[in-house]
PDB file of N, CA and C in Angstrom:
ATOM      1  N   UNK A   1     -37.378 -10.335 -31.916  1.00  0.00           N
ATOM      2  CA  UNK A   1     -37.878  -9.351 -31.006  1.00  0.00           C
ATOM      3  C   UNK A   1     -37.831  -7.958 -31.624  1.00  0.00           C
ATOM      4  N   UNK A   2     -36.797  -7.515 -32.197  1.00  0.00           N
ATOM      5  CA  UNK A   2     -36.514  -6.366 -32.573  1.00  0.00           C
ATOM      6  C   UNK A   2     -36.991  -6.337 -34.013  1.00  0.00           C
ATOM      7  N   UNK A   3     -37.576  -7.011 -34.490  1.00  0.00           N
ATOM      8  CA  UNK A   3     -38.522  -7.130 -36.249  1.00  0.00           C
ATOM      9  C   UNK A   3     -39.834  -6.940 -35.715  1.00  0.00           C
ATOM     10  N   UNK A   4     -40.543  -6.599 -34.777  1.00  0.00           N
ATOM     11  CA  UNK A   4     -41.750  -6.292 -34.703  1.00  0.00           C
ATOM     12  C   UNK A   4     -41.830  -4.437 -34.498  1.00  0.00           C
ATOM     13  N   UNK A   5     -40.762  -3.868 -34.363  1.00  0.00           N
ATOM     14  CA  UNK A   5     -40.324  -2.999 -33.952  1.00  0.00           C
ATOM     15  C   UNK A   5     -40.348  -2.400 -35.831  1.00  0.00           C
ATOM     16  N   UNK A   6     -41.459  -1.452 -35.629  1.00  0.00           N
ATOM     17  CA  UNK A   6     -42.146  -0.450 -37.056  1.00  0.00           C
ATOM     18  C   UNK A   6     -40.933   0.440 -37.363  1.00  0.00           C
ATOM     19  N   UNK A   7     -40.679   1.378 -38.428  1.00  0.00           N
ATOM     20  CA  UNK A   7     -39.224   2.335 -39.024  1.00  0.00           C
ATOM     21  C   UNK A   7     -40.109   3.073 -37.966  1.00  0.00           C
ATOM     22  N   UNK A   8     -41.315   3.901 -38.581  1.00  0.00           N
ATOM     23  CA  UNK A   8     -41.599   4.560 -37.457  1.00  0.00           C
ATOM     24  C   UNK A   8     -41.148   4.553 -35.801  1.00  0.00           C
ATOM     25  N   UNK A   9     -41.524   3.486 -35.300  1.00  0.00           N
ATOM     26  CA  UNK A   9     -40.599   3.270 -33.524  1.00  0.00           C
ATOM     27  C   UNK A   9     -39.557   3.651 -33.719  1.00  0.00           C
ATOM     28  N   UNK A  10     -38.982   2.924 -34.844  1.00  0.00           N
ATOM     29  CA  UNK A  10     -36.864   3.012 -34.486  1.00  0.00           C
ATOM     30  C   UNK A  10     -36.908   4.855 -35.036  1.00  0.00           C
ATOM     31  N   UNK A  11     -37.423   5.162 -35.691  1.00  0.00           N
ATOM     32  CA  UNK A  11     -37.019   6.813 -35.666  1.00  0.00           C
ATOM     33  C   UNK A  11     -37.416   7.370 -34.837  1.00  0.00           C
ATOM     34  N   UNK A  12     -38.695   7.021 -33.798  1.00  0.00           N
ATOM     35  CA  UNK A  12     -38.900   7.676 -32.863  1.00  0.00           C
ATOM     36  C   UNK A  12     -37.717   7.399 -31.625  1.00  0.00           C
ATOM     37  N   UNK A  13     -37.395   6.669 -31.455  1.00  0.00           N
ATOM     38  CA  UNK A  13     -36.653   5.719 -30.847  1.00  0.00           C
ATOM     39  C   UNK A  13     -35.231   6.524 -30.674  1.00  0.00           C
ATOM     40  N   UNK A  14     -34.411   6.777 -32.227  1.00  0.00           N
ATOM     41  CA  UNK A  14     -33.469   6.959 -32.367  1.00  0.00           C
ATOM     42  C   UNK A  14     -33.573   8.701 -31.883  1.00  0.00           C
ATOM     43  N   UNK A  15     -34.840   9.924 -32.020  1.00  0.00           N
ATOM     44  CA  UNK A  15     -35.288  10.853 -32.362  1.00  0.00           C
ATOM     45  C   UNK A  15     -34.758  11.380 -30.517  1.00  0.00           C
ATOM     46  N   UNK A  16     -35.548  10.295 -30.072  1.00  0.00           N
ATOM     47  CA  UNK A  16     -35.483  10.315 -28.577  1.00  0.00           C
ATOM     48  C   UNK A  16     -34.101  10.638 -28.013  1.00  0.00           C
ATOM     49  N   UNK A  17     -33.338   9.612 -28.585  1.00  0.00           N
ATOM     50  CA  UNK A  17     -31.555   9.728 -27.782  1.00  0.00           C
ATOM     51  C   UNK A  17     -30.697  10.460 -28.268  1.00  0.00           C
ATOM     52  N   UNK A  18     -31.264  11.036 -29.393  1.00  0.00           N
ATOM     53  CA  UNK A  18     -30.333  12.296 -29.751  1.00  0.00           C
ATOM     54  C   UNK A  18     -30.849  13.220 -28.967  1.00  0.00           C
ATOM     55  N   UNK A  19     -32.158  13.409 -28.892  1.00  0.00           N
ATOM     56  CA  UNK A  19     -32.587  14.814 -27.982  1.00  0.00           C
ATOM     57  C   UNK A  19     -32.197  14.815 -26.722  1.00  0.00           C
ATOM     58  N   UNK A  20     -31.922  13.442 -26.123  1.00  0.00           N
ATOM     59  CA  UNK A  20     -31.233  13.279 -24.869  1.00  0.00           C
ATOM     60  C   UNK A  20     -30.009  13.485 -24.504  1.00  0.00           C
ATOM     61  N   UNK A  21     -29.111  13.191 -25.628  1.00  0.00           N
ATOM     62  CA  UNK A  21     -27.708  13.281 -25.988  1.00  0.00           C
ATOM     63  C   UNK A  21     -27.954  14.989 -26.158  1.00  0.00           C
ATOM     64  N   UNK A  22     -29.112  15.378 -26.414  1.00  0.00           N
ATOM     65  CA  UNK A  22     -28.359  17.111 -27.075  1.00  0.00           C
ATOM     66  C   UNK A  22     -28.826  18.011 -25.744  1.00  0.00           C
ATOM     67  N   UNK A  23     -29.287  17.269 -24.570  1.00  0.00           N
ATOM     68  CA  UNK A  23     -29.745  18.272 -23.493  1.00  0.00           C
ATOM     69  C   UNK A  23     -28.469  17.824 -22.596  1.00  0.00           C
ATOM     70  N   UNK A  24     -27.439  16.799 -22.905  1.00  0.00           N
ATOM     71  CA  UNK A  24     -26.625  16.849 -21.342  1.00  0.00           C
ATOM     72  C   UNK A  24     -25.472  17.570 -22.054  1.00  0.00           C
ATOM     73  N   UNK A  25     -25.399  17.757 -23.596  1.00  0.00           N
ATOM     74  CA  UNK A  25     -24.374  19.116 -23.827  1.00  0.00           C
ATOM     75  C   UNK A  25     -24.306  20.621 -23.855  1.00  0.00           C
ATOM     76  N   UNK A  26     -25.608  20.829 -23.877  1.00  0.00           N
ATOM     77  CA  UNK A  26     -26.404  21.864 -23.749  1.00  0.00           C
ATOM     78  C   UNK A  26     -24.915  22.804 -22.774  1.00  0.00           C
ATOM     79  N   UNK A  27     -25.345  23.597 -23.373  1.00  0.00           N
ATOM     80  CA  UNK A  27     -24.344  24.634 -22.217  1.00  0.00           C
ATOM     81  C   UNK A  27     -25.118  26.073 -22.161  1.00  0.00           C
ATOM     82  N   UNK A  28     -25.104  27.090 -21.244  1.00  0.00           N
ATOM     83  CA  UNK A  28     -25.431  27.831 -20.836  1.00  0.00           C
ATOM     84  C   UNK A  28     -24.462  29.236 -20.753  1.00  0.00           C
ATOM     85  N   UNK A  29     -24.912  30.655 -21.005  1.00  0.00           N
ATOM     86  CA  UNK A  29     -23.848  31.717 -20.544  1.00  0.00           C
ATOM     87  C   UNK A  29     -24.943  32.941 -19.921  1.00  0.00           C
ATOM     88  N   UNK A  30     -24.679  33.003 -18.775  1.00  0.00           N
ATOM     89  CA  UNK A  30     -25.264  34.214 -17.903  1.00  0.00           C
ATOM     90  C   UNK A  30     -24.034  35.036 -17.326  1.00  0.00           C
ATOM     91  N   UNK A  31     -23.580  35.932 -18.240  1.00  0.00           N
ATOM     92  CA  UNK A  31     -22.530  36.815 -18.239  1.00  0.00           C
ATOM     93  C   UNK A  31     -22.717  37.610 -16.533  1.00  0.00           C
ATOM     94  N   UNK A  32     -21.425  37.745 -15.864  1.00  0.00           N
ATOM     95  CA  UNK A  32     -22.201  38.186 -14.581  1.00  0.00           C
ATOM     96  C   UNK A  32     -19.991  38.571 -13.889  1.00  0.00           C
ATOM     97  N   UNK A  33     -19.948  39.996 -14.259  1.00  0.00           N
ATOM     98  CA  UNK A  33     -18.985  40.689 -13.692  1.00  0.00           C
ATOM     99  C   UNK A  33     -18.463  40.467 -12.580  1.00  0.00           C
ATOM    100  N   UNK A  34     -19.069  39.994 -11.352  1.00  0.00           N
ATOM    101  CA  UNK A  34     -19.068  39.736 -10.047  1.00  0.00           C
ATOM    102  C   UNK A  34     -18.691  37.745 -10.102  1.00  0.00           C
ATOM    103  N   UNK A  35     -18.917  37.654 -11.076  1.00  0.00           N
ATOM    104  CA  UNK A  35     -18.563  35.940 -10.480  1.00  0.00           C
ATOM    105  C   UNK A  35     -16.922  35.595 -10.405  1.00  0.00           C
ATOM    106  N   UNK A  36     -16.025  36.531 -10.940  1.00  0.00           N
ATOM    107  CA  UNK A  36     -14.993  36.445 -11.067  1.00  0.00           C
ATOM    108  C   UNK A  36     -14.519  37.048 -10.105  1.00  0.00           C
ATOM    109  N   UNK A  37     -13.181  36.947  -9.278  1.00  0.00           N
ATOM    110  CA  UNK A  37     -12.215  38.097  -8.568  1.00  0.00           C
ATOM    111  C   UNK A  37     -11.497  39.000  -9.563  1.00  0.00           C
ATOM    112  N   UNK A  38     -12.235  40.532  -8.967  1.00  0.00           N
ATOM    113  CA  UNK A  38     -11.644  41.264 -10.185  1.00  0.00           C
ATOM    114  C   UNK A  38     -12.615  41.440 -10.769  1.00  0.00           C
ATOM    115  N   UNK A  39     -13.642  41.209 -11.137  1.00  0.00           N
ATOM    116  CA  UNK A  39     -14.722  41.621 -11.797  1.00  0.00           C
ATOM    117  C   UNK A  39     -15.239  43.603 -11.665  1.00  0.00           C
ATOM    118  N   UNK A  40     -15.431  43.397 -10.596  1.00  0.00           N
ATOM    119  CA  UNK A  40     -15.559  45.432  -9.895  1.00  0.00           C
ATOM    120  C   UNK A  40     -14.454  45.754 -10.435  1.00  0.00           C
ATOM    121  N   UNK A  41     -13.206  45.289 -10.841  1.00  0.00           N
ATOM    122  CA  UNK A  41     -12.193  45.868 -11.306  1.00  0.00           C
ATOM    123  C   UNK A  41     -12.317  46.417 -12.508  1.00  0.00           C
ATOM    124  N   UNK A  42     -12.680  45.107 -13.519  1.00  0.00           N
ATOM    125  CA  UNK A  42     -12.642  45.391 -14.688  1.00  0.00           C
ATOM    126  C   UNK A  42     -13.928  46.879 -14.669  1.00  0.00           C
ATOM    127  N   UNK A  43     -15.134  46.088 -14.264  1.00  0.00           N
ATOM    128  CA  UNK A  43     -15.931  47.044 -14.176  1.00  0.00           C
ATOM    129  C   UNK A  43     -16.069  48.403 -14.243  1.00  0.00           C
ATOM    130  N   UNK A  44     -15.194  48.626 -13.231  1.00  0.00           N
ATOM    131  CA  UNK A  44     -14.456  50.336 -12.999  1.00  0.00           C
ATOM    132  C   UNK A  44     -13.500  50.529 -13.755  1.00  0.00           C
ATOM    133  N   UNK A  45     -12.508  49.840 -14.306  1.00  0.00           N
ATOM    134  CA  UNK A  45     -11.898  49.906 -15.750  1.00  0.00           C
ATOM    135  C   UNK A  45     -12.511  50.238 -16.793  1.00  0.00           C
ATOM    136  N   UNK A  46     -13.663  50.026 -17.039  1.00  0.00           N
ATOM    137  CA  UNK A  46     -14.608  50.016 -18.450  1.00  0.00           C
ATOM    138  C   UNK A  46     -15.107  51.510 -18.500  1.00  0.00           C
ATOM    139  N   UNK A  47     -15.413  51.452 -17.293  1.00  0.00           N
ATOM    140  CA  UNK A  47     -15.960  52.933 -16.347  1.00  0.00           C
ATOM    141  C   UNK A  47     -14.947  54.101 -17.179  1.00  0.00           C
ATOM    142  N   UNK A  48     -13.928  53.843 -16.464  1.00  0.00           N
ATOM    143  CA  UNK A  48     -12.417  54.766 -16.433  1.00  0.00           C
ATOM    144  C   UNK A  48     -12.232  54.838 -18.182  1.00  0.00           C
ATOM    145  N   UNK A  49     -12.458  54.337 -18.843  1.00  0.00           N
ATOM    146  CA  UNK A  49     -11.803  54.279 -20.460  1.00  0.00           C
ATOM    147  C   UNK A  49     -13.350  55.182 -21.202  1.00  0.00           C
ATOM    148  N   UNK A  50     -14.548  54.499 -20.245  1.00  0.00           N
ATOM    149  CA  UNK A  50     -15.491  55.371 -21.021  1.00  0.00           C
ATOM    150  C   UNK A  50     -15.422  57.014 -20.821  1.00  0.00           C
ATOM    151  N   UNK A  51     -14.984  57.004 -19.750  1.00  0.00           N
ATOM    152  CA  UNK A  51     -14.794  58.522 -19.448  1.00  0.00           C
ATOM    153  C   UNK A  51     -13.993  59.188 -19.984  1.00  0.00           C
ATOM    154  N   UNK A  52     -12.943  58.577 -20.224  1.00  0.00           N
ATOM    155  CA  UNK A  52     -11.564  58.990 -20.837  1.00  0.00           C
ATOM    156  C   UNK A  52     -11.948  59.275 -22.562  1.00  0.00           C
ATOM    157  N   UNK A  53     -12.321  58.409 -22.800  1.00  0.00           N
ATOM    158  CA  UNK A  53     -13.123  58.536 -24.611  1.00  0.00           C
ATOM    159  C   UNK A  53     -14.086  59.032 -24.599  1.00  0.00           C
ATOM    160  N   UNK A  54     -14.542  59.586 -23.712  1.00  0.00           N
ATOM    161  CA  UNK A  54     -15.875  61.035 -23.544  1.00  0.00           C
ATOM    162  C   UNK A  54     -15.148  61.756 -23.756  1.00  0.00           C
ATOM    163  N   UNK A  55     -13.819  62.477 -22.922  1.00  0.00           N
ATOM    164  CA  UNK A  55     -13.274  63.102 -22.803  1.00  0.00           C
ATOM    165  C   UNK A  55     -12.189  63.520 -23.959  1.00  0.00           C
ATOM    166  N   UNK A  56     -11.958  62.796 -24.272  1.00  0.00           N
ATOM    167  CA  UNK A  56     -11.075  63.097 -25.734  1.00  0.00           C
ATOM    168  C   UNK A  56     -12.220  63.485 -26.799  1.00  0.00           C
ATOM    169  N   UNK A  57     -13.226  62.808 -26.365  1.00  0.00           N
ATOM    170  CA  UNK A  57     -14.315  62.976 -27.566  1.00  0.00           C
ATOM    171  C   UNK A  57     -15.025  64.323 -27.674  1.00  0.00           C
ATOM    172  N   UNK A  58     -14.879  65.123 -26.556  1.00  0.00           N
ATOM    173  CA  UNK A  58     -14.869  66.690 -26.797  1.00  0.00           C
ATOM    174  C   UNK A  58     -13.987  67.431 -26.675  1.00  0.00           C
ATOM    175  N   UNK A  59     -12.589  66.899 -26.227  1.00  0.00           N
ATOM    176  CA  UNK A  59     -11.383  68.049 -27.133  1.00  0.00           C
ATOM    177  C   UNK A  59     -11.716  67.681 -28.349  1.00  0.00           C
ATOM    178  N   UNK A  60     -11.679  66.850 -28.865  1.00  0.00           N
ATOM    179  CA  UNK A  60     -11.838  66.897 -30.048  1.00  0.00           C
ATOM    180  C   UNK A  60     -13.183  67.781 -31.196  1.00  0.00           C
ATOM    181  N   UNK A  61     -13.521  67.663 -30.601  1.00  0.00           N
ATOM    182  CA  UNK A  61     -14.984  68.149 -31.014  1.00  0.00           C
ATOM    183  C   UNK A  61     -14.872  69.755 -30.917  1.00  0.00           C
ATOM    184  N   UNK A  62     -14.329  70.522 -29.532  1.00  0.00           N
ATOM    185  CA  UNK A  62     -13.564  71.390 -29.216  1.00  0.00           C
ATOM    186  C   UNK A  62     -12.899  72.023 -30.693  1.00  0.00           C
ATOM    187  N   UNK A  63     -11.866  71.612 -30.297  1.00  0.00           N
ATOM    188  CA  UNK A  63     -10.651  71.907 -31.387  1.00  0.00           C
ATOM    189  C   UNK A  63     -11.252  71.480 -32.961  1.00  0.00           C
ATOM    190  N   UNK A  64     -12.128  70.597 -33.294  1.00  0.00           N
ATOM    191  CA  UNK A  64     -12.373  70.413 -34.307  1.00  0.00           C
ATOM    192  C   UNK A  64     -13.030  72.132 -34.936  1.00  0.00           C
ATOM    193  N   UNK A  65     -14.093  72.377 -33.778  1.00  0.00           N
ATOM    194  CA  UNK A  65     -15.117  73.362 -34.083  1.00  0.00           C
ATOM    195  C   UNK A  65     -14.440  74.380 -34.444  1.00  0.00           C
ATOM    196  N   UNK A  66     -13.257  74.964 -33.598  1.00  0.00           N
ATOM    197  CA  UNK A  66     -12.462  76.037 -33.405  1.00  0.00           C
ATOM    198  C   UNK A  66     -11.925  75.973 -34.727  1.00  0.00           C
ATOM    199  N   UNK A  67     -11.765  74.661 -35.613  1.00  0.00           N
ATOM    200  CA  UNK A  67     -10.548  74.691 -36.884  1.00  0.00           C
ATOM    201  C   UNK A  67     -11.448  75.189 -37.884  1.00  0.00           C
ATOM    202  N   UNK A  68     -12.814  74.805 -37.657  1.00  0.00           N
ATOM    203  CA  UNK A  68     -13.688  74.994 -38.467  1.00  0.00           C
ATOM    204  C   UNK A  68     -13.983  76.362 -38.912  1.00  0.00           C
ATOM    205  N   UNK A  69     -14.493  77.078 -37.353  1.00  0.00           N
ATOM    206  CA  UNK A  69     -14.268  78.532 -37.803  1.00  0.00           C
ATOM    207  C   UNK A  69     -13.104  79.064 -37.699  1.00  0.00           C
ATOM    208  N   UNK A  70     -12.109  78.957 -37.805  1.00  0.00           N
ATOM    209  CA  UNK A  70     -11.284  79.918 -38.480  1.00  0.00           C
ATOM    210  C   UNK A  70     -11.067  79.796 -39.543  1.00  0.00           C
ATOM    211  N   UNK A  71     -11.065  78.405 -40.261  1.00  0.00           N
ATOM    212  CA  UNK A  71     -11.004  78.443 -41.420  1.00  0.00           C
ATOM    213  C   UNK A  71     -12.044  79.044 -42.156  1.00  0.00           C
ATOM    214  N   UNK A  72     -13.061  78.710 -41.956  1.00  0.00           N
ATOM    215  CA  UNK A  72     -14.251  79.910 -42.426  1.00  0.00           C
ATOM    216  C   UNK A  72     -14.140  81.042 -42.658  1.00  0.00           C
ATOM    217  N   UNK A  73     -13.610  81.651 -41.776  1.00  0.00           N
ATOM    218  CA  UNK A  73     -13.483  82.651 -41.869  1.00  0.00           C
ATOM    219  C   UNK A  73     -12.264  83.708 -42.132  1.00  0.00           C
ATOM    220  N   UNK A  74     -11.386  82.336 -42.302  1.00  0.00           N
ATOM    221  CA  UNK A  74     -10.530  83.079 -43.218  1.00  0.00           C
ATOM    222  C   UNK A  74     -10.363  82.240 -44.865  1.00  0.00           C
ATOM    223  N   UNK A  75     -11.364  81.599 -45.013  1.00  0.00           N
ATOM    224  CA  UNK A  75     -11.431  81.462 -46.640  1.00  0.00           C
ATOM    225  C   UNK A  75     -10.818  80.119 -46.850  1.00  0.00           C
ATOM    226  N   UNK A  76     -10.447  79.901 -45.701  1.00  0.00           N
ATOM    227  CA  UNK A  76      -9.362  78.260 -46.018  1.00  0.00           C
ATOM    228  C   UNK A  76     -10.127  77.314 -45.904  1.00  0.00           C
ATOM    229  N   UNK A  77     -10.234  76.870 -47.091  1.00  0.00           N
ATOM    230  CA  UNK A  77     -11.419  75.471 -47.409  1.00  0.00           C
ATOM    231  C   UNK A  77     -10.612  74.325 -46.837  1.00  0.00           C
ATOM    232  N   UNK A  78      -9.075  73.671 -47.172  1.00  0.00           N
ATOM    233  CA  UNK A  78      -8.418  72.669 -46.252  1.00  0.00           C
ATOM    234  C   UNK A  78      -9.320  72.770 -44.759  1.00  0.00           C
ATOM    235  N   UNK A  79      -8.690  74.039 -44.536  1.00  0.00           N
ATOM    236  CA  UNK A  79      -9.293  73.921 -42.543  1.00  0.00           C
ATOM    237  C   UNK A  79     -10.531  73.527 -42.593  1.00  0.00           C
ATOM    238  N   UNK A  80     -11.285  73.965 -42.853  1.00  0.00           N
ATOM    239  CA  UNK A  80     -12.708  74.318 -43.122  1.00  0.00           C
ATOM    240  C   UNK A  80     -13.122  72.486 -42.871  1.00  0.00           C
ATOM    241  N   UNK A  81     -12.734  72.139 -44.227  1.00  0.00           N
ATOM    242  CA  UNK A  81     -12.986  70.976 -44.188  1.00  0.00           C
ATOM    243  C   UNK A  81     -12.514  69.940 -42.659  1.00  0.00           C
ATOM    244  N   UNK A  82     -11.086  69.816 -42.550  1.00  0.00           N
ATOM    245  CA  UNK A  82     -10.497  69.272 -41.621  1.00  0.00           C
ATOM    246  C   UNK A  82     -11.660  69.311 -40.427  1.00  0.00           C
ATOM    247  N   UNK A  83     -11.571  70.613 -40.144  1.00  0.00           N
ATOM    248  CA  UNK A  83     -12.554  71.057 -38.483  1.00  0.00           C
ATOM    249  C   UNK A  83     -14.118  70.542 -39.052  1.00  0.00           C
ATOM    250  N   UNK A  84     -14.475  70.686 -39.696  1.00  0.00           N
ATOM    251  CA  UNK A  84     -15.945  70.081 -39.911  1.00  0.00           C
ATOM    252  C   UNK A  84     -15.815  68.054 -39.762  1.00  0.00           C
ATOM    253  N   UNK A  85     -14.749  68.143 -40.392  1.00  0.00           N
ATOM    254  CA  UNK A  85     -14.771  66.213 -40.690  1.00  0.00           C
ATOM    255  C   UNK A  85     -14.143  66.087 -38.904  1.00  0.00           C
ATOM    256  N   UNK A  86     -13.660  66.943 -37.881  1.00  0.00           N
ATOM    257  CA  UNK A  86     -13.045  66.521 -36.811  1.00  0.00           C
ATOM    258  C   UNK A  86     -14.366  66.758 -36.064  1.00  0.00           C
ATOM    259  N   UNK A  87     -15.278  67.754 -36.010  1.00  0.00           N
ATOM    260  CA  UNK A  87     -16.634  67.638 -35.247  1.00  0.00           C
ATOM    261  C   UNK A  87     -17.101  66.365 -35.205  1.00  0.00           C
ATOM    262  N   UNK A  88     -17.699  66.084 -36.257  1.00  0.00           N
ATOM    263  CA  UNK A  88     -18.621  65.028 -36.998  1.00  0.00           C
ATOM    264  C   UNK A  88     -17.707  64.145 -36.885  1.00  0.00           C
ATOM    265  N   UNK A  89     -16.655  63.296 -36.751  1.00  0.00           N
ATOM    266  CA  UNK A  89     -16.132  62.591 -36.361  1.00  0.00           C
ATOM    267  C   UNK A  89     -16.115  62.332 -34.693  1.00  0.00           C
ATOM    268  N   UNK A  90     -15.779  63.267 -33.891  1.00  0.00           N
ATOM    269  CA  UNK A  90     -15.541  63.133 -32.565  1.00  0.00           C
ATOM    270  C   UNK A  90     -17.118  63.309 -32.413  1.00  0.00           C
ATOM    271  N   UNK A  91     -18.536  63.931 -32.507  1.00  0.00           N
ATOM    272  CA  UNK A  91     -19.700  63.503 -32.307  1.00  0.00           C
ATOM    273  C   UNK A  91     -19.789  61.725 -32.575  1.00  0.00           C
ATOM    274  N   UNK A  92     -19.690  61.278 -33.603  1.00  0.00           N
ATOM    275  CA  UNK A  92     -19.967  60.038 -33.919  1.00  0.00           C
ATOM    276  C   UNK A  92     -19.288  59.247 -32.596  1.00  0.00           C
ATOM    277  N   UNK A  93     -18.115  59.477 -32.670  1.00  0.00           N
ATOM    278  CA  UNK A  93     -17.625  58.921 -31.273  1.00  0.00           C
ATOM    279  C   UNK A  93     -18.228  59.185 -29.824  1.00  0.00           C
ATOM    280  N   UNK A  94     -18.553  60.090 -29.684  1.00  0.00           N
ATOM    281  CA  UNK A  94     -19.327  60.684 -28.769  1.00  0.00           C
ATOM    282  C   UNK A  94     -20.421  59.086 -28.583  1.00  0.00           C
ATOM    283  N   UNK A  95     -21.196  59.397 -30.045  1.00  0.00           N
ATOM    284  CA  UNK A  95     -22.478  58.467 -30.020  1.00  0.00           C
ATOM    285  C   UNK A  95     -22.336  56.717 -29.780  1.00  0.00           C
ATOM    286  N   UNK A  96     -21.138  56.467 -30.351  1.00  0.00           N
ATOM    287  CA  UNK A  96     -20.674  55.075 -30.089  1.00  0.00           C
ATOM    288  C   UNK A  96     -20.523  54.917 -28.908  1.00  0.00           C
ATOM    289  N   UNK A  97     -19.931  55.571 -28.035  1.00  0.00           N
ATOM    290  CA  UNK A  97     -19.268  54.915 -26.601  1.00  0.00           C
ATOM    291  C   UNK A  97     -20.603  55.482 -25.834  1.00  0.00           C
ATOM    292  N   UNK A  98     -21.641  56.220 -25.797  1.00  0.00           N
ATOM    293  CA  UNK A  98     -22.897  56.393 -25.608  1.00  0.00           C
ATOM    294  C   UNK A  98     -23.701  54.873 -25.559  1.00  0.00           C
ATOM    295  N   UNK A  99     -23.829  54.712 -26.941  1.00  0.00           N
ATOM    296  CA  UNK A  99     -24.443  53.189 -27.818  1.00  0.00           C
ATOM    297  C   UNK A  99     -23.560  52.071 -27.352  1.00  0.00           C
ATOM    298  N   UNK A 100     -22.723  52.253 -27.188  1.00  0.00           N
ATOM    299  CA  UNK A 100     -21.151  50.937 -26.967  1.00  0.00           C
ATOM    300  C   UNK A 100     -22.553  49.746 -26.192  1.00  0.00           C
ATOM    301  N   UNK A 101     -22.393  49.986 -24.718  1.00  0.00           N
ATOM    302  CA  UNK A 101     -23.343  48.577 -24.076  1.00  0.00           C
ATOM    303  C   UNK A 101     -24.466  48.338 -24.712  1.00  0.00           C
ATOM    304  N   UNK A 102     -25.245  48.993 -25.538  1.00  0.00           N
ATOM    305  CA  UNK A 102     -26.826  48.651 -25.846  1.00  0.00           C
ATOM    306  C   UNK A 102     -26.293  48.128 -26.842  1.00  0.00           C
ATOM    307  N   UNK A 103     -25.483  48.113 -27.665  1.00  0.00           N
ATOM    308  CA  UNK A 103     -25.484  47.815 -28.777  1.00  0.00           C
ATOM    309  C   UNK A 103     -24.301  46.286 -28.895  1.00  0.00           C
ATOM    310  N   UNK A 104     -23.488  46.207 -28.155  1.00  0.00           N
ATOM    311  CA  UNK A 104     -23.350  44.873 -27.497  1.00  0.00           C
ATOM    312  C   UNK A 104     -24.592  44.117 -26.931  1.00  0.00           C
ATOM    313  N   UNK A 105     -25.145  44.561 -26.045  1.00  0.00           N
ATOM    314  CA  UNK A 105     -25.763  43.619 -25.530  1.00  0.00           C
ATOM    315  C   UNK A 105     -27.410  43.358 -26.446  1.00  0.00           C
ATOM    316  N   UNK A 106     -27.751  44.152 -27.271  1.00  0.00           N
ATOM    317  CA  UNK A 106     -28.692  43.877 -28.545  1.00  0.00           C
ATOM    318  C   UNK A 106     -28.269  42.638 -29.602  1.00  0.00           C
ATOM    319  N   UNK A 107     -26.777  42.484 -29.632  1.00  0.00           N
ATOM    320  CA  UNK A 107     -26.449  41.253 -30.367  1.00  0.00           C
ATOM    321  C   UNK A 107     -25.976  40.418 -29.733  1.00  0.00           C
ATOM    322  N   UNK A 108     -25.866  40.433 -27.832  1.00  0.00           N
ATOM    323  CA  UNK A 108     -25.710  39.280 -27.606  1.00  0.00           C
ATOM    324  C   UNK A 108     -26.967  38.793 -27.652  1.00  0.00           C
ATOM    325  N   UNK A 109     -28.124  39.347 -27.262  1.00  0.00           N
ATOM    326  CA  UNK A 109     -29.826  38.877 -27.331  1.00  0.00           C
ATOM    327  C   UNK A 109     -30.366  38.338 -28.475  1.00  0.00           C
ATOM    328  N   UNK A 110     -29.418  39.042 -29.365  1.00  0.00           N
ATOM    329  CA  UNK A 110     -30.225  38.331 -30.853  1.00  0.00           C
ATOM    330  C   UNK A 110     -29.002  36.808 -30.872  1.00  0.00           C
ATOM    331  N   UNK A 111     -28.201  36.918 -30.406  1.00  0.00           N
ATOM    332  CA  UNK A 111     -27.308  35.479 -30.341  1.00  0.00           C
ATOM    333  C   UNK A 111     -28.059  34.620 -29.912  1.00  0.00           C
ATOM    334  N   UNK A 112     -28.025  35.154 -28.866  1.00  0.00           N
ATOM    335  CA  UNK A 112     -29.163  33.962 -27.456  1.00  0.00           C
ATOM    336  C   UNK A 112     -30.452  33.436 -28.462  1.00  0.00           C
ATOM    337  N   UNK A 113     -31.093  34.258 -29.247  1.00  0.00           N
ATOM    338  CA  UNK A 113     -32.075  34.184 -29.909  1.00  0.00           C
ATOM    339  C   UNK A 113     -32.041  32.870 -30.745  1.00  0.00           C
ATOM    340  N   UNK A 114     -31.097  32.469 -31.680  1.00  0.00           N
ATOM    341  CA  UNK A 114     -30.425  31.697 -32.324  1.00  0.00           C
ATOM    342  C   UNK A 114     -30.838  29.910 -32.148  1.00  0.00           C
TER     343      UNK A 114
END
């Protein structure tokens, strides 16, 4: 019975029950804050830390600027430097926690993509 049965069939055959076997493992992720208790929590947690690293992110920027010119202007290349690398540092930060979600969720999309 099974000798009339072509390589062709049996690979189609075999082609079949793996693809069947690979859809009931299949798993799924639709990320979703609210499905959990505590979710609004974290939520407003994420909230609270972004604000907080805004907020440091222009004292810093602040005080960076301030180191900058005085050192300028009084000839002190150390400061000078320091307060310029503390701007441009606390901007960059600025721009990350700005970028932080798009830029998570751009590589979870290219994951999904996969």
């Amino acid at each position: 019975m099974f000798t009339d049965l072509s390589s062709a069939a049996l690979s189609h055959l075999s082609s079949a029950t793996h693809a069947s076997w690979g859809r009931l493992v299949d798993v799924q992720l639709t990320p979703n804050t609210g499905a959990l208790p505590g979710g609004q929590v974290l939520q407003n947690l994420m909230n609270g830390l972004g604000g907080w690293a805004l907020a440091l992110a222009l004292v810093g920027l602040v005080i960076g600027a301030a180191a900058w010119a005085l050192g300028s202007h009084s000839q002190n290349y150390q400061q000078t430097f320091v307060g310029r690398r503390a701007v441009l540092i606390s901007g960059l930060a600025a721009l990350l926690i700005g970028a932080g979600p798009a830029i998570v969720n751009f590589f979870f999309h290219a994951g999904q993509g996969v």
